[in-house]
PDB file of N, CA and C in Angstrom:
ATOM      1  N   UNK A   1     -80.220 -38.276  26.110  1.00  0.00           N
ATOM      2  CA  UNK A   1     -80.953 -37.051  25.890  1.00  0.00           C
ATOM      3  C   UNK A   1     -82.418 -37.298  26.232  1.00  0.00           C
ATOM      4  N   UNK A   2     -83.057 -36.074  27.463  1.00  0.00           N
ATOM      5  CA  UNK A   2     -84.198 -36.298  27.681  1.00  0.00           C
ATOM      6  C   UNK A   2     -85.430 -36.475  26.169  1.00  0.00           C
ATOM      7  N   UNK A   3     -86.680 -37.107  26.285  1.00  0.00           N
ATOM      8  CA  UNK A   3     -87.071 -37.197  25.135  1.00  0.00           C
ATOM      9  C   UNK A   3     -88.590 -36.025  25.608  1.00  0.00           C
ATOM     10  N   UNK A   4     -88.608 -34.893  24.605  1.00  0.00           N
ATOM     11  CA  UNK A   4     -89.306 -34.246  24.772  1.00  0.00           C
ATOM     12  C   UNK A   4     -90.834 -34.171  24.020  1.00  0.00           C
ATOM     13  N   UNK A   5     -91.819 -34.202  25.220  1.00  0.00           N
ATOM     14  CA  UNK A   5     -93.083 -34.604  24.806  1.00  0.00           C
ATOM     15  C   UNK A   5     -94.311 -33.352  24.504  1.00  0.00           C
ATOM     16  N   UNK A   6     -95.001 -33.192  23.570  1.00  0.00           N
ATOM     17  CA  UNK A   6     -95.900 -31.876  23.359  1.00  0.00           C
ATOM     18  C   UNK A   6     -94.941 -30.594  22.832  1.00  0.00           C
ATOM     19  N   UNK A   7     -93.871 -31.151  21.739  1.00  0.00           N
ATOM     20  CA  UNK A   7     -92.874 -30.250  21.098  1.00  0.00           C
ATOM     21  C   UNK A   7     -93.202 -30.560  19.777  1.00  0.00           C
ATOM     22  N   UNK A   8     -93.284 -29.744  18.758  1.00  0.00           N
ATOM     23  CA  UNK A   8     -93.584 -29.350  17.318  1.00  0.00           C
ATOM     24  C   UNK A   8     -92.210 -29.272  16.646  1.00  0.00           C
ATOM     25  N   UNK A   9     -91.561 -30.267  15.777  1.00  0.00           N
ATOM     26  CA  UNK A   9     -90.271 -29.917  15.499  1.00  0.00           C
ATOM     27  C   UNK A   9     -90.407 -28.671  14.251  1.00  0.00           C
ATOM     28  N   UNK A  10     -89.863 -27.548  14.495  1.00  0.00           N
ATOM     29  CA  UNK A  10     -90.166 -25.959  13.721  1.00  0.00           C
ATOM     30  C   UNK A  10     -89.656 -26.640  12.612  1.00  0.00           C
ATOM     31  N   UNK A  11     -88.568 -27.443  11.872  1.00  0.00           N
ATOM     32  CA  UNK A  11     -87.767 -27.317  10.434  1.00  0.00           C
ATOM     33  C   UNK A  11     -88.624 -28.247   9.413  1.00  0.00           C
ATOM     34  N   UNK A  12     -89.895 -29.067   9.978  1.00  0.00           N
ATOM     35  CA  UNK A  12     -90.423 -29.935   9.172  1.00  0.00           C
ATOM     36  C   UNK A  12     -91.472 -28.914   8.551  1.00  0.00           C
ATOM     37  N   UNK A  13     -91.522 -29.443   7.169  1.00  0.00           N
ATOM     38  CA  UNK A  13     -92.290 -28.805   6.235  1.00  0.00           C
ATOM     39  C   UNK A  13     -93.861 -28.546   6.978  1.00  0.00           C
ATOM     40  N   UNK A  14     -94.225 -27.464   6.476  1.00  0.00           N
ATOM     41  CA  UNK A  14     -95.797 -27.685   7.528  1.00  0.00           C
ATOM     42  C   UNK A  14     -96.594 -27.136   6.517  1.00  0.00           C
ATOM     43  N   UNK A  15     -97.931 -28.001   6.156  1.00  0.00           N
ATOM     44  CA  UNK A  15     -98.503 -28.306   5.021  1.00  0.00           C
ATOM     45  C   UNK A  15    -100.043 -27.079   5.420  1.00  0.00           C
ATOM     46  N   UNK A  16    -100.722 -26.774   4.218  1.00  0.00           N
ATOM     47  CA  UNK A  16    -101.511 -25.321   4.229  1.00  0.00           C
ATOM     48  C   UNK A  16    -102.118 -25.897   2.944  1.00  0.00           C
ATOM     49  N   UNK A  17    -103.595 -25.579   2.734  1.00  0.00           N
ATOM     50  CA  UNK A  17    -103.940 -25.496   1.797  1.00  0.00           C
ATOM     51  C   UNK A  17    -103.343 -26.144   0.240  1.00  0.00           C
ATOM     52  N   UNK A  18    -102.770 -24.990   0.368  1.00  0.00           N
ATOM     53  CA  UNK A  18    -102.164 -24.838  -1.445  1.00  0.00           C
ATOM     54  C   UNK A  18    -101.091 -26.213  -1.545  1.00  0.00           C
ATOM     55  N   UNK A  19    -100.885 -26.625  -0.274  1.00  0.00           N
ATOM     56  CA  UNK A  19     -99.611 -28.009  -0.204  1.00  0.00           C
ATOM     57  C   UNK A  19    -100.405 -29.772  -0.369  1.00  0.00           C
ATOM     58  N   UNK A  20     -99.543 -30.399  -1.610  1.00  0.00           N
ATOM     59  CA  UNK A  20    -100.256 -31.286  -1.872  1.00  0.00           C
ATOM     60  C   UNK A  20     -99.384 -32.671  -0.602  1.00  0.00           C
ATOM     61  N   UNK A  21    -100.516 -33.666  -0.805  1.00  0.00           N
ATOM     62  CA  UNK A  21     -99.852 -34.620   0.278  1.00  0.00           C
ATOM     63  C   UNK A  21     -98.519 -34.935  -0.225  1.00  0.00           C
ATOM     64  N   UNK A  22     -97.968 -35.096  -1.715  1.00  0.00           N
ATOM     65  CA  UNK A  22     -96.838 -35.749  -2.651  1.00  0.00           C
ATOM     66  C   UNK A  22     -95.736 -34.698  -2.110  1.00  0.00           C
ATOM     67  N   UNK A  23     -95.968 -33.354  -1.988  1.00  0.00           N
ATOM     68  CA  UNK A  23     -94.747 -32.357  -1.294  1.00  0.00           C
ATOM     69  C   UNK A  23     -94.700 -32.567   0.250  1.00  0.00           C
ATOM     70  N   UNK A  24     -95.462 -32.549   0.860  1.00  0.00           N
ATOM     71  CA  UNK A  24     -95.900 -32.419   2.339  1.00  0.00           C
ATOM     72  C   UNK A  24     -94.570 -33.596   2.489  1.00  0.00           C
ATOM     73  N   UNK A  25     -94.769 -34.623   1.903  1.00  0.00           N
ATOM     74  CA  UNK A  25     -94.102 -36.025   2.291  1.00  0.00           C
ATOM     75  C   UNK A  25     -92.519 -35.704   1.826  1.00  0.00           C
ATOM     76  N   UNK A  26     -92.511 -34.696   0.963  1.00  0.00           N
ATOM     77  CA  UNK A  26     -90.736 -34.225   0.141  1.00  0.00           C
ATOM     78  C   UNK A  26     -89.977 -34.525   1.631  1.00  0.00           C
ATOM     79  N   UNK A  27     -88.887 -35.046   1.203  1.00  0.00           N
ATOM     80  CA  UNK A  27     -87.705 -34.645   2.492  1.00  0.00           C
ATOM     81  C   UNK A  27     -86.996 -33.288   2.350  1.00  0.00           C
ATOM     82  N   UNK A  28     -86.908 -32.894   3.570  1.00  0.00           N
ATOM     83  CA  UNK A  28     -86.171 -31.395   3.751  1.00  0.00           C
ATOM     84  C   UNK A  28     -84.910 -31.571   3.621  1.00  0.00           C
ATOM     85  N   UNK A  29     -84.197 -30.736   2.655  1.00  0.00           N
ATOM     86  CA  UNK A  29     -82.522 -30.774   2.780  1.00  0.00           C
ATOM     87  C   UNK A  29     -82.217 -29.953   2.660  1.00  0.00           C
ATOM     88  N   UNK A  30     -80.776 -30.092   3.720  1.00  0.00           N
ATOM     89  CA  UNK A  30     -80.140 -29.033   4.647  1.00  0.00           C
ATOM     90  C   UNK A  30     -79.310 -28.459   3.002  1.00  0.00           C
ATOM     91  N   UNK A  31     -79.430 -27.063   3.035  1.00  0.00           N
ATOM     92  CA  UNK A  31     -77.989 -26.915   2.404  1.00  0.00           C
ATOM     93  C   UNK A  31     -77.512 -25.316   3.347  1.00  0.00           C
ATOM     94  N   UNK A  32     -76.111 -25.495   3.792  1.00  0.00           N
ATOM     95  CA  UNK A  32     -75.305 -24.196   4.189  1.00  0.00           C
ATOM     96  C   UNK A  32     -74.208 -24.136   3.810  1.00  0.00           C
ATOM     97  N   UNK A  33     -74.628 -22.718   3.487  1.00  0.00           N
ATOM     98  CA  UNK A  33     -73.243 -21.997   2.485  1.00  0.00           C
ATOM     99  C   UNK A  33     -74.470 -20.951   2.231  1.00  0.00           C
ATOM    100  N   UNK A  34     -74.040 -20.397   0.634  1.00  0.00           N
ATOM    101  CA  UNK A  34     -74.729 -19.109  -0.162  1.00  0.00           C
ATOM    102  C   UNK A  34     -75.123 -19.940  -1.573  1.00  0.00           C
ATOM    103  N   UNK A  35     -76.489 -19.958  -1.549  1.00  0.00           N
ATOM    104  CA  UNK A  35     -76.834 -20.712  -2.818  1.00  0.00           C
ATOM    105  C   UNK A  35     -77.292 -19.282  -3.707  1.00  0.00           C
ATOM    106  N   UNK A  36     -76.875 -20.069  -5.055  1.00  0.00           N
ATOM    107  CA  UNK A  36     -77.037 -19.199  -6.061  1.00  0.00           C
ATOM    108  C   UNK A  36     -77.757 -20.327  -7.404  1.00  0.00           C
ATOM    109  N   UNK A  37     -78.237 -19.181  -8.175  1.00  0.00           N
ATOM    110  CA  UNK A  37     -78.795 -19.601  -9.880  1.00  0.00           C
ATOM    111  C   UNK A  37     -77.663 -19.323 -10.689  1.00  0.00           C
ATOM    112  N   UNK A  38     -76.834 -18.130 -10.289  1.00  0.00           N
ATOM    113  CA  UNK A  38     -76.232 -17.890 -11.376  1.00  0.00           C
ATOM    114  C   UNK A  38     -75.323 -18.810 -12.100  1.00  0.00           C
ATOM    115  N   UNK A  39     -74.433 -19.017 -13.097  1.00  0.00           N
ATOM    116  CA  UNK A  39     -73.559 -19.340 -13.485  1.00  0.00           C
ATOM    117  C   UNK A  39     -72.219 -19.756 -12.507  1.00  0.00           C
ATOM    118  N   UNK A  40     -71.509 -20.835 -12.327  1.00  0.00           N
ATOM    119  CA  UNK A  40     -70.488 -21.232 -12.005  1.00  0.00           C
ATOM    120  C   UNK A  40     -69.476 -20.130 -11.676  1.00  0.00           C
ATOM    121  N   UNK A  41     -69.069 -19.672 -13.259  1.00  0.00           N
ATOM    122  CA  UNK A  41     -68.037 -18.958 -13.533  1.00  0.00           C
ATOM    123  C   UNK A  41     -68.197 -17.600 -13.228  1.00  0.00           C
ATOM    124  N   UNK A  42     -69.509 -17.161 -13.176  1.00  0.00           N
ATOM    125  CA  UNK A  42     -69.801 -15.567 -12.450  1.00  0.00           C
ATOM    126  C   UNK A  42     -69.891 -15.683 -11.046  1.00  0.00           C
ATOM    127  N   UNK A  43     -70.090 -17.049 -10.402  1.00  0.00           N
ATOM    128  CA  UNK A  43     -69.859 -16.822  -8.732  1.00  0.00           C
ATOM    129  C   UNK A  43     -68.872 -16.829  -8.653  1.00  0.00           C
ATOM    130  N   UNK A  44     -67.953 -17.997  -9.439  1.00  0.00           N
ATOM    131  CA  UNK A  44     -66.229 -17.330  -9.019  1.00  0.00           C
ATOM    132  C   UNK A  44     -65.702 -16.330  -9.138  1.00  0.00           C
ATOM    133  N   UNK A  45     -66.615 -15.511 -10.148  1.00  0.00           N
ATOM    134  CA  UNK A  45     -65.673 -14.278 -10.048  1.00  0.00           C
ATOM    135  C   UNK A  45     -65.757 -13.069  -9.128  1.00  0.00           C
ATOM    136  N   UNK A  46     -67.342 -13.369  -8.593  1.00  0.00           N
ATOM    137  CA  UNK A  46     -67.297 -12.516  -7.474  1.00  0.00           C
ATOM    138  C   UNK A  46     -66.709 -13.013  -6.292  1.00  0.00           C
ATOM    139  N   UNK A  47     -66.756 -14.556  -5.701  1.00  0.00           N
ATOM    140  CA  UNK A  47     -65.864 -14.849  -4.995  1.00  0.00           C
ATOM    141  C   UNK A  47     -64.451 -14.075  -5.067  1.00  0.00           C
ATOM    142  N   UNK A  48     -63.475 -14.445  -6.338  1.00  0.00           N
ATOM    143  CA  UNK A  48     -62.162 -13.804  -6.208  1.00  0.00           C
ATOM    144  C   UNK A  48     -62.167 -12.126  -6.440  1.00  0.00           C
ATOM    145  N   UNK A  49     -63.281 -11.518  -6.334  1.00  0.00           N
ATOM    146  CA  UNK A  49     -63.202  -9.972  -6.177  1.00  0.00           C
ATOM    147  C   UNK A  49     -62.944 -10.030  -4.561  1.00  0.00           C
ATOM    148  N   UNK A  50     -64.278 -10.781  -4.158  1.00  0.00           N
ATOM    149  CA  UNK A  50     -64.299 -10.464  -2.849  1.00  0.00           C
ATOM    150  C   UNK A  50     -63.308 -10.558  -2.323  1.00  0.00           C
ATOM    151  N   UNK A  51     -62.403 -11.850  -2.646  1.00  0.00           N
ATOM    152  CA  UNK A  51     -61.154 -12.217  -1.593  1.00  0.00           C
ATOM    153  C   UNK A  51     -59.763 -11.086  -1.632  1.00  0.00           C
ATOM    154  N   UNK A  52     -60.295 -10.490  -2.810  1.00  0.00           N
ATOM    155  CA  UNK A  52     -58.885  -9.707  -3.424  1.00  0.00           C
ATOM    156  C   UNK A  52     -59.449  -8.370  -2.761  1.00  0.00           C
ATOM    157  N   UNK A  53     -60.415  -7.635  -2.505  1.00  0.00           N
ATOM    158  CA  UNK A  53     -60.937  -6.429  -1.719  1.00  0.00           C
ATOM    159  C   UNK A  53     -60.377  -7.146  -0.121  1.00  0.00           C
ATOM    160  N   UNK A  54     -60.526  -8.254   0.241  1.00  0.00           N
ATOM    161  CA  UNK A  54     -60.536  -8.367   1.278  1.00  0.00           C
ATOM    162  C   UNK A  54     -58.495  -8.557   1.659  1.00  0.00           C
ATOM    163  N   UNK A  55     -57.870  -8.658   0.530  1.00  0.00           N
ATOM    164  CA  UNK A  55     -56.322  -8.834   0.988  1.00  0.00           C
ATOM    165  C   UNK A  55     -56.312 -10.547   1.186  1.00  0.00           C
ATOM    166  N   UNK A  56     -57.087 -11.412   0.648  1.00  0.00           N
ATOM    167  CA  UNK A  56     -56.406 -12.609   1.044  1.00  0.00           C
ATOM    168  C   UNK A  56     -55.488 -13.012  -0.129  1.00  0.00           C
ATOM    169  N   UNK A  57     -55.122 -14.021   0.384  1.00  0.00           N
ATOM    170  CA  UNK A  57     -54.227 -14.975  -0.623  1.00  0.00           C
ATOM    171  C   UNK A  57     -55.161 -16.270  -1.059  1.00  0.00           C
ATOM    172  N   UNK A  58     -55.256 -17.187  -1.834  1.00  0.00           N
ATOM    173  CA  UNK A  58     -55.434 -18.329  -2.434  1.00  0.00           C
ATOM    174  C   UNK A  58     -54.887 -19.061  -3.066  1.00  0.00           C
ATOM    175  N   UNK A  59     -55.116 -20.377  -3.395  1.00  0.00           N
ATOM    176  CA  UNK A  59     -54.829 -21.454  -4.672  1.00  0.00           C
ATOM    177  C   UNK A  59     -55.766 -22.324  -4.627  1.00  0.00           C
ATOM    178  N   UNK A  60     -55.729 -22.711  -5.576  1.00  0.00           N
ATOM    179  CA  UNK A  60     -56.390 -23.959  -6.043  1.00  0.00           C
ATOM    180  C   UNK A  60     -56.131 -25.116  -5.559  1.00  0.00           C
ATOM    181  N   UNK A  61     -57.786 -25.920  -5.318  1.00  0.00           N
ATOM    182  CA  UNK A  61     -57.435 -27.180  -4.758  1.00  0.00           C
ATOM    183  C   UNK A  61     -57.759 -28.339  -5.528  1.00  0.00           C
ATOM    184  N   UNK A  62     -57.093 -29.438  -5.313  1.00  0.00           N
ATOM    185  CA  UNK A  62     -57.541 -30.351  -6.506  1.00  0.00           C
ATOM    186  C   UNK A  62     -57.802 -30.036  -7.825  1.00  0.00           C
ATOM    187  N   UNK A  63     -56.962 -29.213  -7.592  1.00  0.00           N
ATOM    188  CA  UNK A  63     -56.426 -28.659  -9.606  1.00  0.00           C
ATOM    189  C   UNK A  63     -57.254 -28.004 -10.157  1.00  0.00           C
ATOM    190  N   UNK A  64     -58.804 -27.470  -9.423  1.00  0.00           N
ATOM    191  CA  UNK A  64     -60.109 -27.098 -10.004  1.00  0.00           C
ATOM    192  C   UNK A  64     -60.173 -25.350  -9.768  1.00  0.00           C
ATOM    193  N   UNK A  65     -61.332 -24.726 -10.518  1.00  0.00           N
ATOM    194  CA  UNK A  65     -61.313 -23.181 -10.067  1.00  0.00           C
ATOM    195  C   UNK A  65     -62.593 -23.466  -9.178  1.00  0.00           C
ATOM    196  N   UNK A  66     -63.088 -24.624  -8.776  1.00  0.00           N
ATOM    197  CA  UNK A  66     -64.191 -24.185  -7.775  1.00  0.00           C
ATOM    198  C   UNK A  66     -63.730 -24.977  -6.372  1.00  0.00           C
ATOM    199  N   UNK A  67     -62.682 -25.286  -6.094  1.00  0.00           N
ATOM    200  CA  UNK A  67     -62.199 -25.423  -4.519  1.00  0.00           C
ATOM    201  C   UNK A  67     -60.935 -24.589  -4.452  1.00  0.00           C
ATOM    202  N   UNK A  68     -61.057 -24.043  -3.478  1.00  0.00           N
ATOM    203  CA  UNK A  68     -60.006 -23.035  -2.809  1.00  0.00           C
ATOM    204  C   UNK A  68     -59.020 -23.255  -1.702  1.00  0.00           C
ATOM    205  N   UNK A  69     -57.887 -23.083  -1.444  1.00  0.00           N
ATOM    206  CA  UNK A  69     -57.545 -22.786  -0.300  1.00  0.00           C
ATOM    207  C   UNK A  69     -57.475 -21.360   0.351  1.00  0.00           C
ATOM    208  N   UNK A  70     -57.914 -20.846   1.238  1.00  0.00           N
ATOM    209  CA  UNK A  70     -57.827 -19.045   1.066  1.00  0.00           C
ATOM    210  C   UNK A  70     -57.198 -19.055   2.714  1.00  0.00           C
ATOM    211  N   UNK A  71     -56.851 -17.671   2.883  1.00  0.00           N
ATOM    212  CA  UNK A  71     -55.873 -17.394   4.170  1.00  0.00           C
ATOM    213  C   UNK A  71     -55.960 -15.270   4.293  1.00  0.00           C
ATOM    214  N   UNK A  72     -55.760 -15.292   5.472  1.00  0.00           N
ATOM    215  CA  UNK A  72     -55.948 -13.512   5.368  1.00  0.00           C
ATOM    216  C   UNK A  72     -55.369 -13.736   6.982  1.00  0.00           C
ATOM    217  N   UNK A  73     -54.132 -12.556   7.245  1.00  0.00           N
ATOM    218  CA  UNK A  73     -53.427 -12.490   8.082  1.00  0.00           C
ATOM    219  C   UNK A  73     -54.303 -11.971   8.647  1.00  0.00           C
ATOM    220  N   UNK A  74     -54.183 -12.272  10.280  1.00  0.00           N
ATOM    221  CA  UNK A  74     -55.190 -11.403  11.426  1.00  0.00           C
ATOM    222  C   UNK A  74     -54.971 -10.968  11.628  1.00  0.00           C
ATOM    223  N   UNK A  75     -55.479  -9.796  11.921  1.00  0.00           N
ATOM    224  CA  UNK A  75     -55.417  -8.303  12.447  1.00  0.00           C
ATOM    225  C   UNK A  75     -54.545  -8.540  14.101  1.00  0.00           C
ATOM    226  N   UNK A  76     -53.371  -7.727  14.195  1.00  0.00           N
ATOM    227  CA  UNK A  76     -53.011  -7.618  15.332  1.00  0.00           C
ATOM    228  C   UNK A  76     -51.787  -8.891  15.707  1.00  0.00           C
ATOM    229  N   UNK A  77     -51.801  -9.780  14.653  1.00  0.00           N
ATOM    230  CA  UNK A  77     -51.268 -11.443  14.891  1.00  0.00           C
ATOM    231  C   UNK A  77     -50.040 -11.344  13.924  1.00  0.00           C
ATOM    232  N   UNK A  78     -49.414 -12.457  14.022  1.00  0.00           N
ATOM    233  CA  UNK A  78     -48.723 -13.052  13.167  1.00  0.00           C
ATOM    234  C   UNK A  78     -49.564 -14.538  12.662  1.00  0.00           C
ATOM    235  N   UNK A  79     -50.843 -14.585  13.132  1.00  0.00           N
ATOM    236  CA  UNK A  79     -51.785 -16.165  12.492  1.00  0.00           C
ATOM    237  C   UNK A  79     -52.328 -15.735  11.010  1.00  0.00           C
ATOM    238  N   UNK A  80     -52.487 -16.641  10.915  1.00  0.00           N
ATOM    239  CA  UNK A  80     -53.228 -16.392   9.318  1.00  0.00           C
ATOM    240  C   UNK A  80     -55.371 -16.955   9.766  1.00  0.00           C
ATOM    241  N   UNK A  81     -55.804 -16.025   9.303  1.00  0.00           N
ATOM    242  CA  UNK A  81     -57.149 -17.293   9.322  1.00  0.00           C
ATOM    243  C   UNK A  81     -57.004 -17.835   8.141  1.00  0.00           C
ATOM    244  N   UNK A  82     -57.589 -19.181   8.211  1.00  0.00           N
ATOM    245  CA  UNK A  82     -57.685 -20.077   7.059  1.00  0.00           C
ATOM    246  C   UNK A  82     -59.018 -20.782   6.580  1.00  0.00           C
ATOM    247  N   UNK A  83     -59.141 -20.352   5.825  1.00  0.00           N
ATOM    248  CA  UNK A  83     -60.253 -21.629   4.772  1.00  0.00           C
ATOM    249  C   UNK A  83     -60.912 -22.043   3.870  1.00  0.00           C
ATOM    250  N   UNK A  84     -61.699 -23.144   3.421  1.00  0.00           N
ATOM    251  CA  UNK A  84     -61.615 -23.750   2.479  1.00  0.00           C
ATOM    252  C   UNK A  84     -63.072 -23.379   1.492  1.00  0.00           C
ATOM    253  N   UNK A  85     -63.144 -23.280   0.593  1.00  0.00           N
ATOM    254  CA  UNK A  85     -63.945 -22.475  -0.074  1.00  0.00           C
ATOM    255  C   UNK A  85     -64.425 -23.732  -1.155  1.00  0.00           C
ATOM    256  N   UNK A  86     -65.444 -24.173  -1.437  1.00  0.00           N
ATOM    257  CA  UNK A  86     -65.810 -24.757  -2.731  1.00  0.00           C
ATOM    258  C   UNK A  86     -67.315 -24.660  -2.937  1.00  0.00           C
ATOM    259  N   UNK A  87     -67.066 -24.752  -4.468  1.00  0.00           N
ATOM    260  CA  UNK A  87     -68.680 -24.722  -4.988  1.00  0.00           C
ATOM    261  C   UNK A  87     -68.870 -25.938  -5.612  1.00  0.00           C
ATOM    262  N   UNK A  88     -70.774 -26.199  -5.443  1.00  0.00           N
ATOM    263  CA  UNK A  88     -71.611 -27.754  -5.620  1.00  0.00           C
ATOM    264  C   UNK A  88     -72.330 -27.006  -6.396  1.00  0.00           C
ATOM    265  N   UNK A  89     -72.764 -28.176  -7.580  1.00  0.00           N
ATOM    266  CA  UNK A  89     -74.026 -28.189  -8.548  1.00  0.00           C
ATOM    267  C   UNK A  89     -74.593 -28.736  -7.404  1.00  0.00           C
ATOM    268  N   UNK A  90     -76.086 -28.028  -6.917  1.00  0.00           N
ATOM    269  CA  UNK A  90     -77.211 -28.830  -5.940  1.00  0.00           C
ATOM    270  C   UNK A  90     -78.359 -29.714  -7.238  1.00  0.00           C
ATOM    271  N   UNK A  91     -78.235 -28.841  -7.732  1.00  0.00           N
ATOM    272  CA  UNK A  91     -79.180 -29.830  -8.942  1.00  0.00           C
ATOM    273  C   UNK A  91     -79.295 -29.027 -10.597  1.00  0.00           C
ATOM    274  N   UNK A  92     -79.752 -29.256 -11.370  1.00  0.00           N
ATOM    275  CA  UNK A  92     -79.770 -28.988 -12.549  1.00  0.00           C
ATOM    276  C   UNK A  92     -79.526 -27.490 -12.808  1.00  0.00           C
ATOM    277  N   UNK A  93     -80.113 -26.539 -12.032  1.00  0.00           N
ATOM    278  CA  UNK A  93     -79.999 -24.881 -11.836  1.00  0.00           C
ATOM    279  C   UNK A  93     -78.950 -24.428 -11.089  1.00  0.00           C
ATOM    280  N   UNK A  94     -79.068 -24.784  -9.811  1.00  0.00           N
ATOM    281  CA  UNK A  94     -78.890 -24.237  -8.686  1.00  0.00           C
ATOM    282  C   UNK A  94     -77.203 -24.711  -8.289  1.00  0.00           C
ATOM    283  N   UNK A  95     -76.420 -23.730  -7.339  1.00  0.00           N
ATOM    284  CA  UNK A  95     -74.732 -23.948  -7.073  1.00  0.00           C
ATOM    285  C   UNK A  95     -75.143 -23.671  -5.970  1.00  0.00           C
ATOM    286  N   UNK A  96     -74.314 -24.312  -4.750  1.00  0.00           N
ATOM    287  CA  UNK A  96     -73.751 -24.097  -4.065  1.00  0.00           C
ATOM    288  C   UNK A  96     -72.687 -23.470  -3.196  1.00  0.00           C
ATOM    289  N   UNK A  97     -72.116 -22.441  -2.749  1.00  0.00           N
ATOM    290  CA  UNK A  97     -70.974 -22.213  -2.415  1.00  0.00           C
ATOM    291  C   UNK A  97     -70.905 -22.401  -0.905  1.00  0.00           C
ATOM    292  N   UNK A  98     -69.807 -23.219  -0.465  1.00  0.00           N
ATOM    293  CA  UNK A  98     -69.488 -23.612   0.882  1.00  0.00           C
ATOM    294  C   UNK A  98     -68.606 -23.445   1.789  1.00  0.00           C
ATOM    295  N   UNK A  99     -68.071 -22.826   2.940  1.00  0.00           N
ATOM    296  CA  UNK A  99     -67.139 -22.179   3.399  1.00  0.00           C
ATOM    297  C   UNK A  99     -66.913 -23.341   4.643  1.00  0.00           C
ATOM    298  N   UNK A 100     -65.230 -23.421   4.472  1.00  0.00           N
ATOM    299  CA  UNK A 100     -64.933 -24.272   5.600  1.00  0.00           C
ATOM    300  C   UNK A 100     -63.726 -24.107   6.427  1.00  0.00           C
ATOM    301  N   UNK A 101     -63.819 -24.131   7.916  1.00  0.00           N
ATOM    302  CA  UNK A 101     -62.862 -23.538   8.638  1.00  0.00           C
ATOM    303  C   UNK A 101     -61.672 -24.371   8.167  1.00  0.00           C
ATOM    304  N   UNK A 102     -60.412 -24.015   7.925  1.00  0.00           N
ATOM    305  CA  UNK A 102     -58.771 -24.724   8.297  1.00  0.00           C
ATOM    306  C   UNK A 102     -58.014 -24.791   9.023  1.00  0.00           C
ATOM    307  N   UNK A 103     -58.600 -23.522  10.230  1.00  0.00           N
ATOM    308  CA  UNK A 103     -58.200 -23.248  11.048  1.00  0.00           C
ATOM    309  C   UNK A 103     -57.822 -24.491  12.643  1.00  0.00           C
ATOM    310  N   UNK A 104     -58.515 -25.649  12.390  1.00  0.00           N
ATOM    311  CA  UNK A 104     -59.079 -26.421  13.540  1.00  0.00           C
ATOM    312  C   UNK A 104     -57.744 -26.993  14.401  1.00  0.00           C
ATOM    313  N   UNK A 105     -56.372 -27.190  13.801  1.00  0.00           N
ATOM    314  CA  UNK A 105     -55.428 -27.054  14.573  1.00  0.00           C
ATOM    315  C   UNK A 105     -55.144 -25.975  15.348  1.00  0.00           C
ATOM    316  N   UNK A 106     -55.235 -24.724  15.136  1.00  0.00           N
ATOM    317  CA  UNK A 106     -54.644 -24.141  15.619  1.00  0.00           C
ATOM    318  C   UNK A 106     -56.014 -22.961  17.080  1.00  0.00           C
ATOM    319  N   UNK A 107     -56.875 -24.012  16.968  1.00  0.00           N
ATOM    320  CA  UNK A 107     -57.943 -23.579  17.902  1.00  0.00           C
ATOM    321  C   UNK A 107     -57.583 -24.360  19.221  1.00  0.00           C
ATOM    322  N   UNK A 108     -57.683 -23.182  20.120  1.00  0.00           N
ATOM    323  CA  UNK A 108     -57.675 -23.543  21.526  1.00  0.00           C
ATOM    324  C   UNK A 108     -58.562 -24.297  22.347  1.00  0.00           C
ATOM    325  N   UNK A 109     -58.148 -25.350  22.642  1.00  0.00           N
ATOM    326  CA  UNK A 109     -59.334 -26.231  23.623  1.00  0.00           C
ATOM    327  C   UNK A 109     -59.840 -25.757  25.177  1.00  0.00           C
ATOM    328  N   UNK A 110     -60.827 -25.090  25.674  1.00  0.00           N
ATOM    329  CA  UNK A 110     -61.277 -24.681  26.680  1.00  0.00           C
ATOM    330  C   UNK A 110     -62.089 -25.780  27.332  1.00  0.00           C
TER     331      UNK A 110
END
């Protein structure tokens, strides 16, 4: 990979005034999914509204109510889409919820 020179990487923290050197230096971490404050047990439950408005199916993975297996027949198909749903404590407040394809067998290689 060419190495590119007089480029500003955009995702690093970029320090202003009000930013002390002790944050400036924080490491940035990635999180994707839908982060939330609320409660555990109130994101699951809007999770399983959602899935149940939406017609899927589920179960439980690893015996827990915060990993999923979920599936919803495709429109027009006999396939199912598939995937994997779980929620993370990120730290003392804050959850995580994370969505993951299951689908990866059954994707076409171009």
């Amino acid at each position: 990979m060419p190495v590119l020179k007089d480029m500003n990487v955009t995702l690093d923290q970029i320090g202003n005034s009000k930013t002390s050197k002790s944050s400036a230096l924080k490491k940035t971490e990635w999180h994707l999914g839908i982060r939330s404050q609320s409660k555990p047990h109130d994101i699951m439950n809007e999770v399983f509204k959602a899935m149940k408005n939406l017609g899927m199916e589920w179960k439980y993975s690893n015996n827990s109510m915060y990993s999923l297996r979920a599936r919803r027949k495709a429109v027009h198909s006999d396939r199912y889409v598939k995937l994997g749903i779980q929620l993370y404590q990120v730290d003392n407040r804050s959850y995580l919820l994370d969505f993951r394809n299951l689908n990866v067998n059954d994707q076409v290689n171009h």
